[in-house]
Each structure stands twice: as structure tokens, then as C-alpha cells.
Protein backbone atom coordinates (compact mmCIF):
# COMPACT_ATOMS: atom_id res chain seq x y z
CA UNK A 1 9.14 3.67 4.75
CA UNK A 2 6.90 2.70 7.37
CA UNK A 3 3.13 4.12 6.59
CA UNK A 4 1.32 2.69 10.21
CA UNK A 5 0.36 -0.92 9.54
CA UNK A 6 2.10 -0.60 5.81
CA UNK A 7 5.80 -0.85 5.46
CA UNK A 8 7.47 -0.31 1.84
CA UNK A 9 10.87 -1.65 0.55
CA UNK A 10 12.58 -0.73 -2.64
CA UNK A 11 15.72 -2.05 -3.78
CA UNK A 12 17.28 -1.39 -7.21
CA UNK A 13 20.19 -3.90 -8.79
CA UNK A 14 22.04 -2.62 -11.73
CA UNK A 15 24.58 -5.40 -13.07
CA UNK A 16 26.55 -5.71 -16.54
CA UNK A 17 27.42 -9.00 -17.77
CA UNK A 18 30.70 -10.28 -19.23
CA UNK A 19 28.87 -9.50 -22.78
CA UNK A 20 28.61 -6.06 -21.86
CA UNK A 21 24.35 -6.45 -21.80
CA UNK A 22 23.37 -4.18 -18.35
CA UNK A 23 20.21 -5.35 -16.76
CA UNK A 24 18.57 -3.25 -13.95
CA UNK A 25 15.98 -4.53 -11.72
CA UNK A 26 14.13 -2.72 -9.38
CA UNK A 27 11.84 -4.36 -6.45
CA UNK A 28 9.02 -2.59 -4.72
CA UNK A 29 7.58 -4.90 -1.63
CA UNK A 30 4.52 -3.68 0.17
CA UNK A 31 3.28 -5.47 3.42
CA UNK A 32 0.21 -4.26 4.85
CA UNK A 33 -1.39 -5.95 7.94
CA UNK A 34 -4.14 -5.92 9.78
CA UNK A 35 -6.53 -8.16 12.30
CA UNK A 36 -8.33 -10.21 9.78
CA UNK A 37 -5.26 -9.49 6.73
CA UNK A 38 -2.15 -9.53 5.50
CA UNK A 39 -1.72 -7.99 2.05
CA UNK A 40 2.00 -8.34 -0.03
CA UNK A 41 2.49 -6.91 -3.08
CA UNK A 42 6.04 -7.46 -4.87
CA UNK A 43 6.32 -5.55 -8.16
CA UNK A 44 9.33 -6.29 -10.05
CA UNK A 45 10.61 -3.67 -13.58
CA UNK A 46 13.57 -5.39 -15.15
CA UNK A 47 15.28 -3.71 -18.13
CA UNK A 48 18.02 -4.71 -20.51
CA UNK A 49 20.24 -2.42 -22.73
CA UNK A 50 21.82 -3.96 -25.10
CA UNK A 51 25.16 -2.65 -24.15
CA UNK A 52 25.84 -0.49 -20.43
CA UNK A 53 26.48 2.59 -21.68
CA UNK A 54 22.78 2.78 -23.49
CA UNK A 55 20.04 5.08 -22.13
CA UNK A 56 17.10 3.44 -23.80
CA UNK A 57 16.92 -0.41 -22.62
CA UNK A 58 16.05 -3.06 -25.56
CA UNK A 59 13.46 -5.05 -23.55
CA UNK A 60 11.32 -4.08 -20.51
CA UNK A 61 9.28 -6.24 -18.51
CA UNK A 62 6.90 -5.24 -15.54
CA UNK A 63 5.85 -7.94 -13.15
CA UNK A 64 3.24 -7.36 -10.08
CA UNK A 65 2.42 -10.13 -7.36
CA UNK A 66 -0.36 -9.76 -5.05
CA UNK A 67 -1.15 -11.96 -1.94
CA UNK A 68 -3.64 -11.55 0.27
CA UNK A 69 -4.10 -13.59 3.54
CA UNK A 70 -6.92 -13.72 5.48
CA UNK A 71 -6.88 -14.72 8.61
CA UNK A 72 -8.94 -17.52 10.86
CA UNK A 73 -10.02 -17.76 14.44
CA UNK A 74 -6.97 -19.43 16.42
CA UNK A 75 -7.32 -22.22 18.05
CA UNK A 76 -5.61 -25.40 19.43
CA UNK A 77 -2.26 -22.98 18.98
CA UNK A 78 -2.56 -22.57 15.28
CA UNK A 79 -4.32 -20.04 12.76
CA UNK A 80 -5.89 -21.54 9.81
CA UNK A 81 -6.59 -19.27 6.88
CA UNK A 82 -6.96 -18.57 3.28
CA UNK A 83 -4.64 -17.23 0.66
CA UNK A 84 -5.39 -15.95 -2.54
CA UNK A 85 -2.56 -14.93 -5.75
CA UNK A 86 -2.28 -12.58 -8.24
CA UNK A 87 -0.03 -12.04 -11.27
CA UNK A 88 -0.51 -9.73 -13.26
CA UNK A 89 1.99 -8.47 -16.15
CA UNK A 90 1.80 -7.89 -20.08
CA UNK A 91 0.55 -10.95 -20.59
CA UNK A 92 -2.60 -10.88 -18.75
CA UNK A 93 -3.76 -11.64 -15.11
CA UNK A 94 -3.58 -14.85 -13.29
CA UNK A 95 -5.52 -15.89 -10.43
CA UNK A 96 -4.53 -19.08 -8.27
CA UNK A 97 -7.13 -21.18 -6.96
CA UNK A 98 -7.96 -20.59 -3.11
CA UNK A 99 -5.53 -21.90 -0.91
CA UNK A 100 -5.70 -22.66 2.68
CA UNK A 101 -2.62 -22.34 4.81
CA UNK A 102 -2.27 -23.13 8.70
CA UNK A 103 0.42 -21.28 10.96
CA UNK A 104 1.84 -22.08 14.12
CA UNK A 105 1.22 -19.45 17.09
């Protein structure tokens, strides 16, 4: 799905293991950019049933990754920046420390 200057990807991946344990994982990736941005989001829900033909899964977990880039003045054919990460699941949220990044025109 392409929503102007956001584009959305979803995959799902439904596997069952030699123990008979099916695990499905589905992946939602969100890029949105702008001038002065770019914003990715990854959210990952993995579930396990304790056998595949089970409808209710025995574990569940719900991850959600959020970088933001913003974006310098070029110059000398490069871009330095900042970048700033998110994590946030069951636990709790998680905040990286700034970090700077450079990239190459």
C-alpha cells in the first residue's frame, strides 16, 4: 500500500516444526519520508500453539520498533543526521541514546 510519502508492507509466516508446535509471525513495516525525516516502524505479533491444529496460541508476544531519522544540511557529498530508537513491547519502552549517522549522496 502506498499512502503518498508512506508505503506499508505486511507479510505473515505460518510454519510448524518437526514437534508439531506452529508459530505464526506477522510483520507490519511502515516507511514514511519526508524533507527533514524518515520515520520506520516494524511491528512484529508472533504466536505459538502448542500443537498446529490449535485455534488459541499458548504464548503471544507483540513487538513495535520505531526509528526516526532526521535529516542534516548536505554538504561535502554527505548528509549527517540524527537517529533516535524505540522499543516498545510488554515489557516496557526502551529508548536508545541519540545517535548520529552520516550517508553518502
Amino acid at each position: 500500500m502506498d499512502l503518498g510519502n508512506t508505503t506499508e508492507t505486511q507479510v505473515t509466516v505460518e510454519s510448524v516444526g518437526s514437534n508439531g508446535v506452529k508459530r505464526v509471525v506477522e510483520a507490519l513495516v511502515r516507511l514514511t519520508t519526508t524533507d527533514r525525516a524518515v520515520e520506520r516502524i516494524l511491528t512484529i505479533h508472533t504466536r505459538l500453539f502448542a500443537r498446529y491444529q490449535h485455534r488459541i496460541p499458548a504464548f503471544k508476544f507483540l513487538q513495535t520498533f520505531i526509528i526516526d531519522e532526521i535529516r542534516g544540511i548536505a554538504e561535502a557529498g554527505c548528509r549527517k543526521g540524527e537517529l533516535f530508537m524505540t522499543i516498545v513491547d510488554e515489557t516496557g519502552v526502551y529508548r536508545s541514546p541519540l545517535a548520529e549517522v552520516k550517508t553518502f549522496l
